[in-house]
C-alpha atoms as a PDB file:
ATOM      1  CA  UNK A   1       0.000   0.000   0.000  1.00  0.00           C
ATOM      2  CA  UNK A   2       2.629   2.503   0.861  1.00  0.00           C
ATOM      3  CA  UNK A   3       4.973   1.463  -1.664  1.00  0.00           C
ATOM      4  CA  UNK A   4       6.538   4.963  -3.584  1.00  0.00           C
ATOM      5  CA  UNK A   5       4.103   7.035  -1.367  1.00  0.00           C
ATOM      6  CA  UNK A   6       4.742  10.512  -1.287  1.00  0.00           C
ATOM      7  CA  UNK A   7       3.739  13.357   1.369  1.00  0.00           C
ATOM      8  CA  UNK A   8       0.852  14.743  -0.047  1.00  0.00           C
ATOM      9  CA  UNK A   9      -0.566  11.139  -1.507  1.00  0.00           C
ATOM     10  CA  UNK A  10      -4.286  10.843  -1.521  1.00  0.00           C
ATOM     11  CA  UNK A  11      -5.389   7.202   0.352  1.00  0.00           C
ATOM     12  CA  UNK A  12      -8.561   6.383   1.005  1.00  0.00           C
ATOM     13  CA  UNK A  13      -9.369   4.845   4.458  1.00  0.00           C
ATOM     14  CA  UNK A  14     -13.386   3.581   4.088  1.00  0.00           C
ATOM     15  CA  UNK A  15     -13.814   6.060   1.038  1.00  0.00           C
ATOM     16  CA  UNK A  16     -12.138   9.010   3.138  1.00  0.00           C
ATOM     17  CA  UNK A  17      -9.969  10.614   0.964  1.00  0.00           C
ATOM     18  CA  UNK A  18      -7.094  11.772   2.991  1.00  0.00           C
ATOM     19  CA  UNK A  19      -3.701  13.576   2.448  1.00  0.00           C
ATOM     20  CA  UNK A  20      -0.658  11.315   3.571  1.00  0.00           C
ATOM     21  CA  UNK A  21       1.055  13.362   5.766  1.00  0.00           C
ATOM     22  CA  UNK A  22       3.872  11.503   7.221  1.00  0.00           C
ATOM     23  CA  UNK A  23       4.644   7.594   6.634  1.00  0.00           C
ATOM     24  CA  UNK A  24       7.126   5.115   6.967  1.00  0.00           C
ATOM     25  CA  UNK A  25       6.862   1.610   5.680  1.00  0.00           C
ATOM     26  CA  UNK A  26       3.685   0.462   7.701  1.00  0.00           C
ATOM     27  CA  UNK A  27       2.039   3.250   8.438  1.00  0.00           C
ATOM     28  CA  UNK A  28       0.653   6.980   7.800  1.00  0.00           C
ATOM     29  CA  UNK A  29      -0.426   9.627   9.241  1.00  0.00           C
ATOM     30  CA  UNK A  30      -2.894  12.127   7.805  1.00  0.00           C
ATOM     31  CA  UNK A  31      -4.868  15.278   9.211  1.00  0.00           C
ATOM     32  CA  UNK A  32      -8.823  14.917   9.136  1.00  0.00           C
ATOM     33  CA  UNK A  33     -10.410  18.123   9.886  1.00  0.00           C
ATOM     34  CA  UNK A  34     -13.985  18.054  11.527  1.00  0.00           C
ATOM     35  CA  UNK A  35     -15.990  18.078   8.800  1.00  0.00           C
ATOM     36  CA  UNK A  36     -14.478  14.966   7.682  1.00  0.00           C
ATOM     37  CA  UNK A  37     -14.712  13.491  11.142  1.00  0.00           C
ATOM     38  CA  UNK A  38     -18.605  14.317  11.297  1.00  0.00           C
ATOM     39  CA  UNK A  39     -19.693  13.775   7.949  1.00  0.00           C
ATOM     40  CA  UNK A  40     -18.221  10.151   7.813  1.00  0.00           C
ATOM     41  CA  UNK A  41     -17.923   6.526   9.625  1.00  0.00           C
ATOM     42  CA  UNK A  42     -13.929   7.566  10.841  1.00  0.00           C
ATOM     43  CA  UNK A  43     -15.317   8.981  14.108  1.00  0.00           C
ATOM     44  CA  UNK A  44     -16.677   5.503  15.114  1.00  0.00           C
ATOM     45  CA  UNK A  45     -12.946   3.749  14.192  1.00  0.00           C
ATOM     46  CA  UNK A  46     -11.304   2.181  17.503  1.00  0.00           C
ATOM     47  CA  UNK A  47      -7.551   1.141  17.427  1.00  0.00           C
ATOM     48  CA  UNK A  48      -7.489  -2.052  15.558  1.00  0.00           C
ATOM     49  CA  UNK A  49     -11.007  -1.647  13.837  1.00  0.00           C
ATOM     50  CA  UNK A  50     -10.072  -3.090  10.027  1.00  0.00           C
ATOM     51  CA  UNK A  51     -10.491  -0.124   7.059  1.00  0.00           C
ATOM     52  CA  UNK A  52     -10.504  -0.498   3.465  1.00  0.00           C
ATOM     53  CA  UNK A  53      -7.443   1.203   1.899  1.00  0.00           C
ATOM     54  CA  UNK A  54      -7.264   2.624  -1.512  1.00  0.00           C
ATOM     55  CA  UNK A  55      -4.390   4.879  -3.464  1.00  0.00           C
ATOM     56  CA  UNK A  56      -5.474   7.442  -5.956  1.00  0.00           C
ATOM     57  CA  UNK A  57      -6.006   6.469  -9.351  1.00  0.00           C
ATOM     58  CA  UNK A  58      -3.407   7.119 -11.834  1.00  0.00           C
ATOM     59  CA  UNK A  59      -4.389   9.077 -14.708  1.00  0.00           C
ATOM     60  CA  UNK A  60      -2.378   6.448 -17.005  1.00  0.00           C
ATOM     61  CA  UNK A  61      -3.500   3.307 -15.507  1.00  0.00           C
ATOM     62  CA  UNK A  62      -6.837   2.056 -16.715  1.00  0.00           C
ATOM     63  CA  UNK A  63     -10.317   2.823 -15.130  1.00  0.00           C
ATOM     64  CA  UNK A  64     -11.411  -0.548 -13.770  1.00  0.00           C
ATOM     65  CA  UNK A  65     -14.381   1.012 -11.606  1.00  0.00           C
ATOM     66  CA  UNK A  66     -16.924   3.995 -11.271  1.00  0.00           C
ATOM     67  CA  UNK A  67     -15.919   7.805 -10.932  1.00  0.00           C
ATOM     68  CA  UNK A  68     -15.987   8.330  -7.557  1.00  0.00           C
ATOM     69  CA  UNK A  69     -13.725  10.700  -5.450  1.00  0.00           C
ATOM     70  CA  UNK A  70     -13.363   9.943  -1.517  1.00  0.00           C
ATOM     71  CA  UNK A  71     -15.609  12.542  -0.569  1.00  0.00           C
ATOM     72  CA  UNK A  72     -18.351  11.154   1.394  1.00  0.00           C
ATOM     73  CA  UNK A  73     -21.839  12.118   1.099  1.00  0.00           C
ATOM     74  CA  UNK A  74     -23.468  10.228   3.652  1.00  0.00           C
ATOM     75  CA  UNK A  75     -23.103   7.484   6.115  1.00  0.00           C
ATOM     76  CA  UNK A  76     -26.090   4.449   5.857  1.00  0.00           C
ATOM     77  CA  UNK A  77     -26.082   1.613   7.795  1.00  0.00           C
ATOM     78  CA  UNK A  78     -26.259  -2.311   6.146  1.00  0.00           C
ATOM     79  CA  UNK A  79     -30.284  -3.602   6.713  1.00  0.00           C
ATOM     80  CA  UNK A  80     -29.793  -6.242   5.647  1.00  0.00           C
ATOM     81  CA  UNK A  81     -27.291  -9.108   4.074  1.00  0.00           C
ATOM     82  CA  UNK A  82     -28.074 -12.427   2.615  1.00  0.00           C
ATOM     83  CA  UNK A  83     -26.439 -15.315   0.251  1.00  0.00           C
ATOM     84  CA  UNK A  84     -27.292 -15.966  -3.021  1.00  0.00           C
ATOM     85  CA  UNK A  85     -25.520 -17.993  -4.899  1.00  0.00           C
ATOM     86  CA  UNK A  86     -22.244 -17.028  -4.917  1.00  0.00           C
ATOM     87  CA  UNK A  87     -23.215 -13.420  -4.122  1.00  0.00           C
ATOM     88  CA  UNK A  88     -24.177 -12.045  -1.163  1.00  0.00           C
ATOM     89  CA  UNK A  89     -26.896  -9.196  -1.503  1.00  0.00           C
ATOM     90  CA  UNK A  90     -26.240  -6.125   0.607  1.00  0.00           C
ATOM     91  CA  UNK A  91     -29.822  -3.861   1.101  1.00  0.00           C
ATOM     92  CA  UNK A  92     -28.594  -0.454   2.741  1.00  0.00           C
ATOM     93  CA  UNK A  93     -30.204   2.334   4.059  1.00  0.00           C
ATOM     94  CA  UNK A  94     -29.448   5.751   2.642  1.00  0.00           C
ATOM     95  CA  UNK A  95     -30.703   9.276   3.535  1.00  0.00           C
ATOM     96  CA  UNK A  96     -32.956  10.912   0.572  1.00  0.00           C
ATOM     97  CA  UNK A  97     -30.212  13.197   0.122  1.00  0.00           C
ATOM     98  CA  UNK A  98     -28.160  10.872  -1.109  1.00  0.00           C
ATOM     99  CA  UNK A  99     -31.118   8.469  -3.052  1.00  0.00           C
ATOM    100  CA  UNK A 100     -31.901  11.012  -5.514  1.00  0.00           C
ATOM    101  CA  UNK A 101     -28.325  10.132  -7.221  1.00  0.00           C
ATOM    102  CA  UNK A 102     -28.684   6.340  -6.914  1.00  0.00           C
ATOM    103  CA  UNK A 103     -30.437   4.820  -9.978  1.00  0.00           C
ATOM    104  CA  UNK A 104     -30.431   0.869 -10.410  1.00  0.00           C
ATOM    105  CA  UNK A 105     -27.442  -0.406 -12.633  1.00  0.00           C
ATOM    106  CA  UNK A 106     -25.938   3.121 -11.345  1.00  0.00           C
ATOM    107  CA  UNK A 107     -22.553   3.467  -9.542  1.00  0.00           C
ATOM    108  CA  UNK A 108     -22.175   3.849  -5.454  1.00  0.00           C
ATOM    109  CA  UNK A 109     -19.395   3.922  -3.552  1.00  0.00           C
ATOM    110  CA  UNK A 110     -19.483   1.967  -0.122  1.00  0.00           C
ATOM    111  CA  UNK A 111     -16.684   2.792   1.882  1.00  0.00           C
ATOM    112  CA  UNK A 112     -14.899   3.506  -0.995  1.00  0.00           C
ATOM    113  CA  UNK A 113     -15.724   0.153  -2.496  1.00  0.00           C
ATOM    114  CA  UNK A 114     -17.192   1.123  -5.832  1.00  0.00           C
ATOM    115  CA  UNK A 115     -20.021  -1.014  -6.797  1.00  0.00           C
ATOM    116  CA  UNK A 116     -23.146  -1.714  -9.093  1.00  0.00           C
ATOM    117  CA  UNK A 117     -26.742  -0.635  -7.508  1.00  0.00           C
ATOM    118  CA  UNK A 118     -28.773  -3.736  -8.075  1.00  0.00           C
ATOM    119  CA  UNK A 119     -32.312  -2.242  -6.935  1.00  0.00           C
ATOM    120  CA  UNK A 120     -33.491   1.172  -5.637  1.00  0.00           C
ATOM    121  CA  UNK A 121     -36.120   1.201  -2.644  1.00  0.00           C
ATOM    122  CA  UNK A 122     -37.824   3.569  -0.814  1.00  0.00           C
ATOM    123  CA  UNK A 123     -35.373   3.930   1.843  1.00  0.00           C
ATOM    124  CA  UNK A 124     -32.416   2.440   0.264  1.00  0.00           C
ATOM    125  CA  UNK A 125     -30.507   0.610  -2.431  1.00  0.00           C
ATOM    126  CA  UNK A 126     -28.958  -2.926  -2.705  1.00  0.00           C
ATOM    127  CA  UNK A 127     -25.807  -4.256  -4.436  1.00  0.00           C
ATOM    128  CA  UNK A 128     -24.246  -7.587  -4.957  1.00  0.00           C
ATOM    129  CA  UNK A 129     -20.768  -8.299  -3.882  1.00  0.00           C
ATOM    130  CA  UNK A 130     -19.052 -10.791  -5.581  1.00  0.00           C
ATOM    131  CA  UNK A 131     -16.439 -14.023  -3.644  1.00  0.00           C
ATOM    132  CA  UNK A 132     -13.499 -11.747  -4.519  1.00  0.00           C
ATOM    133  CA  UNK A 133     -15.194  -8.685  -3.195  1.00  0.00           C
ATOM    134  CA  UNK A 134     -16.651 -10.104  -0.092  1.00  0.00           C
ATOM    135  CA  UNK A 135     -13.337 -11.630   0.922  1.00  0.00           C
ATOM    136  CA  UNK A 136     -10.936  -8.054  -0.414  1.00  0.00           C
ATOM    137  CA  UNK A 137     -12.250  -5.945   1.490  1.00  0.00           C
ATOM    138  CA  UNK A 138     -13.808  -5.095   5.146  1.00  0.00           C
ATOM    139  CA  UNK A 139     -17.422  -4.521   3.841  1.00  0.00           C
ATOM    140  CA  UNK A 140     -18.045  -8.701   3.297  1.00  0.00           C
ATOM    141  CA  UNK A 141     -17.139  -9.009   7.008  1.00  0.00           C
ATOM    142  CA  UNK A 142     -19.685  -6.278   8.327  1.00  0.00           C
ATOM    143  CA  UNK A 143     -23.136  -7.039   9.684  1.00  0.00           C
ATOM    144  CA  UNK A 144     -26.739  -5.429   9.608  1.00  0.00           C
ATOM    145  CA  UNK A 145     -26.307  -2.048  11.383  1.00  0.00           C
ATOM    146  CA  UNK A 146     -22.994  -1.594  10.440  1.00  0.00           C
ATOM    147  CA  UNK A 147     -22.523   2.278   9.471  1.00  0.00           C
ATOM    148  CA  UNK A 148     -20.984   2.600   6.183  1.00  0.00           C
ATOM    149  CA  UNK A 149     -19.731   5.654   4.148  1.00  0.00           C
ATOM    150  CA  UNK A 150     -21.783   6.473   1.049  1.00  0.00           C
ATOM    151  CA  UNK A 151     -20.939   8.289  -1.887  1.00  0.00           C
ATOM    152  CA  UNK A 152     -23.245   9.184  -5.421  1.00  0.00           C
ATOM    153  CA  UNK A 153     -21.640   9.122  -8.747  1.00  0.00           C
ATOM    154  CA  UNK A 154     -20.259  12.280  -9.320  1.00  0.00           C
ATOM    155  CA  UNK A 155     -22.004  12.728 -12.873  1.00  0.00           C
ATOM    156  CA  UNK A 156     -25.271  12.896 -11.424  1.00  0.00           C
ATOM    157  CA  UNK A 157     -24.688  15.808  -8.666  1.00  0.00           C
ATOM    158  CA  UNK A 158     -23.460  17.798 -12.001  1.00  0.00           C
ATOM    159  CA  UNK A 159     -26.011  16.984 -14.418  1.00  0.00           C
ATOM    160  CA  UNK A 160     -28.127  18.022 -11.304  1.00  0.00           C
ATOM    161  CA  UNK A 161     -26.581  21.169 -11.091  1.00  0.00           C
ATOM    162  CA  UNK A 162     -27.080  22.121 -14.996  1.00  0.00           C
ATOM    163  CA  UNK A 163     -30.504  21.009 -14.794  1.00  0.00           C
ATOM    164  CA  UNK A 164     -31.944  22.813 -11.962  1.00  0.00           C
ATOM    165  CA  UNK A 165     -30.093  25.524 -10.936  1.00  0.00           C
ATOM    166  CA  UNK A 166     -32.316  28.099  -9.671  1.00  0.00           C
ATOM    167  CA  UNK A 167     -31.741  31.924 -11.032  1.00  0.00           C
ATOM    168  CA  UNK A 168     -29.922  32.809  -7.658  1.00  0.00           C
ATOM    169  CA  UNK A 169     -27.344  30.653  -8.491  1.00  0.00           C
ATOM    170  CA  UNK A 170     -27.411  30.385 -11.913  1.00  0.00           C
ATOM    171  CA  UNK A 171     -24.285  30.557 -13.318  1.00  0.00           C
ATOM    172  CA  UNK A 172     -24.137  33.884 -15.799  1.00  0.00           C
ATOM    173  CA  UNK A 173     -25.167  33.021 -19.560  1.00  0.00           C
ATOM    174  CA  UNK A 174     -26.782  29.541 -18.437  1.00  0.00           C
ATOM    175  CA  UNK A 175     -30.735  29.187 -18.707  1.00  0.00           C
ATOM    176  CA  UNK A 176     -32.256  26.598 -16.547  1.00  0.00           C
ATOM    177  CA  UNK A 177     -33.564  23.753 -18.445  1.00  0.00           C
ATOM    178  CA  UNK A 178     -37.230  23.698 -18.119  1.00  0.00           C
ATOM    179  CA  UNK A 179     -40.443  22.966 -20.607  1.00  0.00           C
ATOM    180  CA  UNK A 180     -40.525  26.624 -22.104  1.00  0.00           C
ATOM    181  CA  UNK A 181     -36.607  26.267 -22.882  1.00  0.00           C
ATOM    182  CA  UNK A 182     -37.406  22.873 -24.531  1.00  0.00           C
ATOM    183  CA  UNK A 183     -39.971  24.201 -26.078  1.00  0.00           C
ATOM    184  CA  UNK A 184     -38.533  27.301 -27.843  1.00  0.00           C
ATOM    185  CA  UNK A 185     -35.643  24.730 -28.848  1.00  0.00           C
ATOM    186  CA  UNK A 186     -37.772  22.447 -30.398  1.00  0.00           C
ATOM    187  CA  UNK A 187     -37.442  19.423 -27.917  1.00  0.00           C
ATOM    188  CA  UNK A 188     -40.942  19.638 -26.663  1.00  0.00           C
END
């Protein structure tokens, strides 16, 4: 993991993006500010308490997952987690705040694990985590109520943004996209 780490390194610990700050060969140190702490599952870590661990993604190496960032929207907790197959089937609980991003066959990051949503529900989502999954990283050896860190796919909080910002924060020469903008454009 730490091997030609750099101070000033983004790692992920549970999806956290963090900046290494100091390290030697088995450890490293990093600041998280209180936002981080509050916002996330790292205020609930206890010495010894198992993380996922993830390096930054190199620009020239090739894109084996979803765009997702380290930066946490939400924490959810695990409802509920059953076997089938060779799968085991993961429903989690997710604020609304977060749900409006998540569509089924969308991308979701659990702790920084970034996976496939199988099926949207009222109060949550589910995904399927595959043998290698399961046994790679710390989410196949949580339970039910388990807090985990959440994060969207970035693409929807932007195509979000372009689609409904209001004319307070509009940025200048945009027009909100709307039915009488569709239909002076033909669209509608």
């Amino acid at each position: 993991m730490l091997q030609d780490t750099k101070t000033g390194d983004s790692i992920a610990v549970d999806g956290v993006c963090l900046t290494v700050k100091d390290f030697d060969r088995n450890h490293f140190v990093a600041d998280v500010m209180p936002e981080t702490v509050n916002r996330t599952t790292l205020q609930r870590l206890q010495p010894g308490t198992q993380v996922n661990l993830e390096r930054a993604l190199s620009w020239h190496d090739r894109l084996g997952g979803h765009l997702v960032q380290g930066h946490v929207d939400a924490v959810g907790s695990i409802m509920r987690k059953e076997r089938l197959d060779i799968a085991v089937i993961f429903s989690i609980k997710a604020p609304d705040s977060l749900l409006k991003y998540v569509v089924p066959k969308g991308s979701v990051a659990i702790d920084g694990i970034s996976l496939t949503v199988a099926e949207l529900m009222p109060q949550g989502f589910t995904v399927s985590l595959i043998p290698h999954t399961l046994q790679s990283t710390v989410l196949g050896f949580k339970e039910p109520g388990a807090a985990v860190n959440l994060e969207s796919d970035i693409i929807g909080r932007y195509v979000e943004r372009l689609l409904f910002a209001t004319s307070g924060d509009k940025l200048k020469g945009t027009e909100s996209l709307n039915i009488d903008f569709l239909s002076r454009n033909g669209f509608y």
